[in-house]
N, C-alpha and C. Protein backbone atom coordinates (compact mmCIF):
# COMPACT_ATOMS: atom_id res chain seq x y z
N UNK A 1 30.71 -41.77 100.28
CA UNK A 1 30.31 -42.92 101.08
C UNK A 1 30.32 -44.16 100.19
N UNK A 2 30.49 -45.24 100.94
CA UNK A 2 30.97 -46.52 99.91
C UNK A 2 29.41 -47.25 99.48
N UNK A 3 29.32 -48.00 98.59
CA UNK A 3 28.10 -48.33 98.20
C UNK A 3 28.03 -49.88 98.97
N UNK A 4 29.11 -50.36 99.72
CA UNK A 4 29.12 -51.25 100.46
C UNK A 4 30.00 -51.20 101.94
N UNK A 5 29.53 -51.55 102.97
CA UNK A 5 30.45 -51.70 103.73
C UNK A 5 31.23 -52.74 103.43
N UNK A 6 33.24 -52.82 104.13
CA UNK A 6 33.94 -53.34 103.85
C UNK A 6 33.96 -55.06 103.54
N UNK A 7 32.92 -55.38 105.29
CA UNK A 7 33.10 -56.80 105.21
C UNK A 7 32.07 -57.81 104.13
N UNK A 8 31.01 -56.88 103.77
CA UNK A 8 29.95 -57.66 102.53
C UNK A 8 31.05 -57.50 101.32
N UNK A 9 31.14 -55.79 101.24
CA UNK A 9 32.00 -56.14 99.84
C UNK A 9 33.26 -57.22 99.95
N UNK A 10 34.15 -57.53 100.80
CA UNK A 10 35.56 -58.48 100.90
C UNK A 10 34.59 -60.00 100.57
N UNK A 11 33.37 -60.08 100.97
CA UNK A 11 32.60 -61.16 101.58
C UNK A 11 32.47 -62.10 99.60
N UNK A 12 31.70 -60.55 99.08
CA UNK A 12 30.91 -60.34 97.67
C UNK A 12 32.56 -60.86 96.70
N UNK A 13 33.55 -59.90 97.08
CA UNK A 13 34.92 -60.65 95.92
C UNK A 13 35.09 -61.88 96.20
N UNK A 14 35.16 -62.71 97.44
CA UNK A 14 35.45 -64.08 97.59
C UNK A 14 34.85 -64.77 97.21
N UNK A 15 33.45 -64.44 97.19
CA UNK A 15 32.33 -65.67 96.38
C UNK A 15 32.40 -65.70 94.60
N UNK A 16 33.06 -64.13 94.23
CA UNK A 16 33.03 -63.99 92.96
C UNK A 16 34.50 -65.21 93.14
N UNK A 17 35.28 -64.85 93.59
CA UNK A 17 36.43 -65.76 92.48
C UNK A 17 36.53 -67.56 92.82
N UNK A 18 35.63 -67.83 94.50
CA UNK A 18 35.06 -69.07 94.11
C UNK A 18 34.30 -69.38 93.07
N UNK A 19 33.36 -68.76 92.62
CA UNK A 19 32.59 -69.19 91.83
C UNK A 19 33.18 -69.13 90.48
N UNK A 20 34.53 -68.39 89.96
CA UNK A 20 34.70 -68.10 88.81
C UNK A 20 36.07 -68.82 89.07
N UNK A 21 36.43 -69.85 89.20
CA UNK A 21 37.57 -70.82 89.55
C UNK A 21 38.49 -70.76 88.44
N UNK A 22 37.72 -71.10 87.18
CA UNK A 22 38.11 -71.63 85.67
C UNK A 22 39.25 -70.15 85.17
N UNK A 23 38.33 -68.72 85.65
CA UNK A 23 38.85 -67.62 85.13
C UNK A 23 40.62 -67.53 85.75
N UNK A 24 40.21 -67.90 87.43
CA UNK A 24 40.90 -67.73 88.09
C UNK A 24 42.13 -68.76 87.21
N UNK A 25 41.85 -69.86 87.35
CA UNK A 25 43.16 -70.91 86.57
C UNK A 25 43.74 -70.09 85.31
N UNK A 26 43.10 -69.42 84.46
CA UNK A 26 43.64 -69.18 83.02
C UNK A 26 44.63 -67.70 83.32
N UNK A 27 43.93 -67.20 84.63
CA UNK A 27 45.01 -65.76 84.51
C UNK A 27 46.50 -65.90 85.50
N UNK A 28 45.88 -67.01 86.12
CA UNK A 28 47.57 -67.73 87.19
C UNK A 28 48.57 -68.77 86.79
N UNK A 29 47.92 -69.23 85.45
CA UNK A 29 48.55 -70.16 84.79
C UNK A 29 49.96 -69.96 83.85
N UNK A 30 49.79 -68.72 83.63
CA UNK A 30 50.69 -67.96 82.59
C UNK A 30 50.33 -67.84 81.76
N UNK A 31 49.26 -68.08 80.91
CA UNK A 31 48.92 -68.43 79.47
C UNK A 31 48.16 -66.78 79.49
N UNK A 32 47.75 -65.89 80.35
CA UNK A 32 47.32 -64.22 80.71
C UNK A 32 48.25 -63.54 80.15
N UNK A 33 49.62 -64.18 80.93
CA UNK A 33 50.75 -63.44 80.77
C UNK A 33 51.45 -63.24 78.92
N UNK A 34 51.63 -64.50 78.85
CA UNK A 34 52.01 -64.99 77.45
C UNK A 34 50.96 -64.45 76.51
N UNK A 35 49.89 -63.77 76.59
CA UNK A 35 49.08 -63.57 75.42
C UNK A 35 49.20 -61.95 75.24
N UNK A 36 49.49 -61.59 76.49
CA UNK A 36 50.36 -59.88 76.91
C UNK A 36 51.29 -59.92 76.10
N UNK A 37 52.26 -60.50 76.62
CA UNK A 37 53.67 -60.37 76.23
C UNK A 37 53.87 -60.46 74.32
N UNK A 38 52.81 -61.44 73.77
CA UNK A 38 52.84 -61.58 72.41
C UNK A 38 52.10 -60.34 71.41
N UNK A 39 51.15 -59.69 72.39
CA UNK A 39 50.42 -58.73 71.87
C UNK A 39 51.59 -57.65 71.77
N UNK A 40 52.36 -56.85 72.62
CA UNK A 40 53.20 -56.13 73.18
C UNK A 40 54.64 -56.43 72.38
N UNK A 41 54.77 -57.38 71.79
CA UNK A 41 55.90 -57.75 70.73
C UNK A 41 55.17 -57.18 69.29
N UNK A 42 54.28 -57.84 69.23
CA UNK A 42 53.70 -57.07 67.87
C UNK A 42 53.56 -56.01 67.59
N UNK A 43 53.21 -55.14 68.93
CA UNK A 43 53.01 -53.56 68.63
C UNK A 43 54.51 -53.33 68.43
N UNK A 44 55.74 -53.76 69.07
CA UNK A 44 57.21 -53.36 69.19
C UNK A 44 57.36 -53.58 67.52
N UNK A 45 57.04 -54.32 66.43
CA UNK A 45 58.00 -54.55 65.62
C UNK A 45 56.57 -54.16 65.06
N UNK A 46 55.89 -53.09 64.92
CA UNK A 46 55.42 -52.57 63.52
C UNK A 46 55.58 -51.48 63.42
């Protein structure tokens, strides 16, 4: 059994990523992506 019904929990993620706007900008921006991609080169060439 779920520890929330559907529509509080859908309700509970929307307020999280209003409220966390800033996080939201840094992982849609590319700069998430680009810090992947540089980590993932380094492991390739050691």
């Amino acid at each position: 059994m779920p520890s929330l019904e559907f529509e509080v929990g859908l309700e509970k993620t929307i307020d999280w990523y209003l409220e966390n706007e800033e996080w939201m900008k840094n992982v849609t921006n590319g700069d998430y992506q680009k810090y992947y991609e540089e980590q993932y080169e380094k492991r390739e060439n050691m």
